[in-house]
Protein backbone atom coordinates (compact mmCIF):
# COMPACT_ATOMS: atom_id res chain seq x y z
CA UNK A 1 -7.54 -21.68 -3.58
CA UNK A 2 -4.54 -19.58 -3.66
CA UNK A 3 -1.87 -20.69 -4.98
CA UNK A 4 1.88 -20.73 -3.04
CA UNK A 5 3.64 -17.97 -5.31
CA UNK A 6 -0.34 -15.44 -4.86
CA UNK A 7 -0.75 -16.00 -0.99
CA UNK A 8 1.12 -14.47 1.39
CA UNK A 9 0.63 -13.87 5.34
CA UNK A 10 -2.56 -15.52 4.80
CA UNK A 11 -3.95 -12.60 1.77
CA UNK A 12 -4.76 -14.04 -1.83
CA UNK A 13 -2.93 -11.42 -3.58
CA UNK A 14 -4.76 -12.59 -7.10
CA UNK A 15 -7.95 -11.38 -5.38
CA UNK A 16 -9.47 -8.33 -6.68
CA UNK A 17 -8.32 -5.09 -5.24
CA UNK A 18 -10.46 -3.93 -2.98
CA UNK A 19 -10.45 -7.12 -1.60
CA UNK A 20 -6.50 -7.21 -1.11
CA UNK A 21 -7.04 -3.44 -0.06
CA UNK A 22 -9.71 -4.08 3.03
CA UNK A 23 -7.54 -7.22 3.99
CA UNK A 24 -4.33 -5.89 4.45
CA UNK A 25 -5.77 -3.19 6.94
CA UNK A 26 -4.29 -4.43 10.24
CA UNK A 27 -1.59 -6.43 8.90
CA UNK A 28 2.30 -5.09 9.39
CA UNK A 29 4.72 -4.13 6.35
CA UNK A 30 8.77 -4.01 7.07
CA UNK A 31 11.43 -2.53 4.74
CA UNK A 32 14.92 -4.05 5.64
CA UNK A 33 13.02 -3.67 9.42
CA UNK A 34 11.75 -1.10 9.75
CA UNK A 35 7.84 -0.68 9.23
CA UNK A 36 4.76 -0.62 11.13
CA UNK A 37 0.55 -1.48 11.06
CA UNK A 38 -1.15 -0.50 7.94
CA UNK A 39 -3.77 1.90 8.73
CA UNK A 40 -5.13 3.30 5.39
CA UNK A 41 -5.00 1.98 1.79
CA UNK A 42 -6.79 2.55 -1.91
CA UNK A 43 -7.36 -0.06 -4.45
CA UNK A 44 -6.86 0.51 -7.94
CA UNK A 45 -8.23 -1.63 -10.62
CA UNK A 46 -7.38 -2.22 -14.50
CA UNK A 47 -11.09 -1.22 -15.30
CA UNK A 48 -10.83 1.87 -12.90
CA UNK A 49 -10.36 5.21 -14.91
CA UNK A 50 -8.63 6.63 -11.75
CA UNK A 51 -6.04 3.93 -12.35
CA UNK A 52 -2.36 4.25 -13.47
CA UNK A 53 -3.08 0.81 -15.86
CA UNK A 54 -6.10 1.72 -17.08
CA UNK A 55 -4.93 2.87 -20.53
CA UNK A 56 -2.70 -0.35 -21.05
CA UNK A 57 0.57 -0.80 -19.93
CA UNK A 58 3.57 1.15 -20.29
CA UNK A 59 7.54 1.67 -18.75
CA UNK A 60 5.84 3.30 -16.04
CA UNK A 61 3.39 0.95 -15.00
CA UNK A 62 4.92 -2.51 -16.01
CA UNK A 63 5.01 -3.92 -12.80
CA UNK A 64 1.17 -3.45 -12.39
CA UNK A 65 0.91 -5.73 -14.96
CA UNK A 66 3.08 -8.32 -13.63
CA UNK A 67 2.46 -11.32 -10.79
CA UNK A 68 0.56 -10.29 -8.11
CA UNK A 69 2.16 -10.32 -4.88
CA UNK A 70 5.22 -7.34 -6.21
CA UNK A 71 6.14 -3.95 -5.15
CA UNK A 72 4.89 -1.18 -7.92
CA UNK A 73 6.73 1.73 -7.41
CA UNK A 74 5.75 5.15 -8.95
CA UNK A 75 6.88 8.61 -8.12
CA UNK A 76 4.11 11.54 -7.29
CA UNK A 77 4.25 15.15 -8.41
CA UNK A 78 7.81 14.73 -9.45
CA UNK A 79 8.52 14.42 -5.74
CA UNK A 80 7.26 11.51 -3.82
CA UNK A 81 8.07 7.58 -3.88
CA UNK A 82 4.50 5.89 -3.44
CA UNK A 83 4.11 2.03 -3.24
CA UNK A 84 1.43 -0.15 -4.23
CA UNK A 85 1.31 -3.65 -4.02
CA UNK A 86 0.26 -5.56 -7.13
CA UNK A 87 -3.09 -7.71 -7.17
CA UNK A 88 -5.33 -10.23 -9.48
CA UNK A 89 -3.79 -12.06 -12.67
CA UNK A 90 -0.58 -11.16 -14.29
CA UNK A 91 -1.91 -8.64 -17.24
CA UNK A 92 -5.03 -7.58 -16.01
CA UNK A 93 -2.61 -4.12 -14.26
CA UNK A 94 -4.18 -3.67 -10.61
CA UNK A 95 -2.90 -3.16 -6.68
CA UNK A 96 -3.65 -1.34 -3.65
CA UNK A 97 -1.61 1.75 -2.90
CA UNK A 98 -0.42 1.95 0.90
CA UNK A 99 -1.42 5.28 2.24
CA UNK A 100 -0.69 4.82 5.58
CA UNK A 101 1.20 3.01 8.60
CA UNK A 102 1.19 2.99 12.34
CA UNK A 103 4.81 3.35 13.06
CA UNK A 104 5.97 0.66 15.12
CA UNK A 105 10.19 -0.73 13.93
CA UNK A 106 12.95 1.69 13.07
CA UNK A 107 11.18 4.64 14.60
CA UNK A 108 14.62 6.69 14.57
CA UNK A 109 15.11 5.73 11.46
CA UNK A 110 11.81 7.11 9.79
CA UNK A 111 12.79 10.27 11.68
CA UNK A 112 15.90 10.85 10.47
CA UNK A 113 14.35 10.32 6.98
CA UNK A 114 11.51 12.26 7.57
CA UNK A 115 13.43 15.08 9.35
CA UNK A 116 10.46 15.34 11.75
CA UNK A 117 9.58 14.08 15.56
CA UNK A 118 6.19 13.46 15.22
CA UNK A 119 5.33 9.86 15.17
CA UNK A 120 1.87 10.28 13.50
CA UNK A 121 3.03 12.07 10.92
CA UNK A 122 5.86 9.85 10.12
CA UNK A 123 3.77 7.81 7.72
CA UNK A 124 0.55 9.67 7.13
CA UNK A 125 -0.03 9.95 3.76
CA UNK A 126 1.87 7.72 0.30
CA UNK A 127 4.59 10.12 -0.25
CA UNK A 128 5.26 10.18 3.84
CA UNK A 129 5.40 6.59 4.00
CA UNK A 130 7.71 5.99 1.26
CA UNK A 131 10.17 8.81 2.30
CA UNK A 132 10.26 6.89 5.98
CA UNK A 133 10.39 3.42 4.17
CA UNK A 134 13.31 4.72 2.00
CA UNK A 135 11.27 3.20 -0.84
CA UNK A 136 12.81 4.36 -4.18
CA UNK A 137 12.36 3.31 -8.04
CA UNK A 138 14.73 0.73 -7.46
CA UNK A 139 12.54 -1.62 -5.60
CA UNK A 140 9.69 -1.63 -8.59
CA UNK A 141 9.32 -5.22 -9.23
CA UNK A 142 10.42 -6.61 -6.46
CA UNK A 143 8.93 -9.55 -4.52
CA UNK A 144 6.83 -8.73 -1.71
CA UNK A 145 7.55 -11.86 0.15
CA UNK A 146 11.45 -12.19 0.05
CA UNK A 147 13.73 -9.45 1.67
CA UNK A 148 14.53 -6.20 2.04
CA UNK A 149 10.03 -6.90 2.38
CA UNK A 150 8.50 -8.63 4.74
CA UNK A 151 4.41 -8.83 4.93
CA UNK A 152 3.39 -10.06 8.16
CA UNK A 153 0.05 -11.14 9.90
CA UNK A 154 -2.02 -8.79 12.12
CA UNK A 155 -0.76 -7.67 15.61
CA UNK A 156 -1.97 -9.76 18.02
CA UNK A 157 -5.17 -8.45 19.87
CA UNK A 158 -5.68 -5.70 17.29
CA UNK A 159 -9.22 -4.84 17.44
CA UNK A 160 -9.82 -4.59 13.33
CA UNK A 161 -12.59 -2.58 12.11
CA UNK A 162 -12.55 -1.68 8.63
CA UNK A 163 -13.68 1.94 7.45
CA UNK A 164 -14.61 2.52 3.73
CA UNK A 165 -14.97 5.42 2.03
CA UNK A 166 -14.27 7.66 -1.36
CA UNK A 167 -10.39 7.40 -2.77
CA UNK A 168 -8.22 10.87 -2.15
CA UNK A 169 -6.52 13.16 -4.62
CA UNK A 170 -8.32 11.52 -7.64
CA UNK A 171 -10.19 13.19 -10.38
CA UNK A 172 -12.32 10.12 -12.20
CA UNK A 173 -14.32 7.56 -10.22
CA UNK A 174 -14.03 9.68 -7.32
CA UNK A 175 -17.03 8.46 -5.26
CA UNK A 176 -15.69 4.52 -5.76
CA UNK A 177 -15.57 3.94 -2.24
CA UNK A 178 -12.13 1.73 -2.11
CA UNK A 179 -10.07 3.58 -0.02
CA UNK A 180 -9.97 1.56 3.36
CA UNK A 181 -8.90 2.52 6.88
CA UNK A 182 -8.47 1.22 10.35
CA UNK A 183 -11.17 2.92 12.62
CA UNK A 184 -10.31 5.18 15.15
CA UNK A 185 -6.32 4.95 14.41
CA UNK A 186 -4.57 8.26 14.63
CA UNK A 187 -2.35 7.71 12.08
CA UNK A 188 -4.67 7.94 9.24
CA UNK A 189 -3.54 10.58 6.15
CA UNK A 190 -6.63 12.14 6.52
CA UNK A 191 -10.15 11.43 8.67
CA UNK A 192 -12.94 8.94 7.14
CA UNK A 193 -16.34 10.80 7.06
């Protein structure tokens, strides 16, 4: 059983990754309030070559290696904020990376960040849905259950079907099939096959 500081909105975050990843599909992430459905993740494992902890920890990656239930923040091409949320045992270096959101609090706001109109684009892809999250290096570390984050149960009524399929923009353990999406949403980075 989960303990109080693993579980919250109802997902073991010491679970493995995949398991965290195909759970949180359906449930609703806010930044200071503004947020929306996750639609699409990828889970990332300490055994996984694809992995930014698979080599062992460094500055970079410390907060993989921390509690589960944290933010771990990394930046992309030099360009993007992505965010992952941590999984399993402290040490073992896993999460699930959010690739993903129906938009649904602080629309304006994710436009004005964004600099765009279009509501599925908004927060269709990592690097998207940091930029409209305002998520930043700072946040690394942080506490997934305790503001400016908020984790919170499924939408009432959501009709929750889980797609699997291979992870995106990877170049080792590419067929693993742990990247997860909500069927049928339009929001998704990119189609399932």
């Amino acid at each position: 059983m989960p303990t109080a500081s693993t579980s919250i909105a109802g997902i073991d975050f010491s679970a493995a990754s995949d398991s965290v990843a195909r759970q949180l599909i359906g449930m609703r992430i806010l930044m200071a309030g503004v947020g929306g459905v996750i639609v699409e993740t990828e889970a990332y494992d300490g055994e996984d070559p694809a992995s930014h902890s698979f080599s062992g920890q460094t500055a970079r990656n410390a907060a993989m290696f921390g509690p589960p239930g944290r933010i771990y923040v990394y930046r992309s091409y030099g360009i993007h904020w992505c965010m992952n949320f941590v999984c399993r045992e402290a040490g073992h270096g896993a999460g699930v990376l959010l690739r993903a959101l129906e938009p649904t609090h602080g629309l304006d706001q994710m436009r004005d960040r964004r600099g765009l109109a279009d509501t599925r684009l908004l927060c269709a892809g990592p690097g998207r849905l940091g930029q409209a999250l305002a998520i930043d290096r700072s946040m690394n570390g942080m506490r997934l259950d305790q503001p400016p984050f908020a984790l919170l149960e499924s939408v009432p009524g959501l009709q929750r079907t889980v797609v699997a399929g291979p992870r995106i923009g990877i170049s080792k353990a590419v067929d693993q099939p742990w990247r997860f999406g909500l069927a049928g949403s339009p929001y998704l980075s990119r189609p399932f096959r």
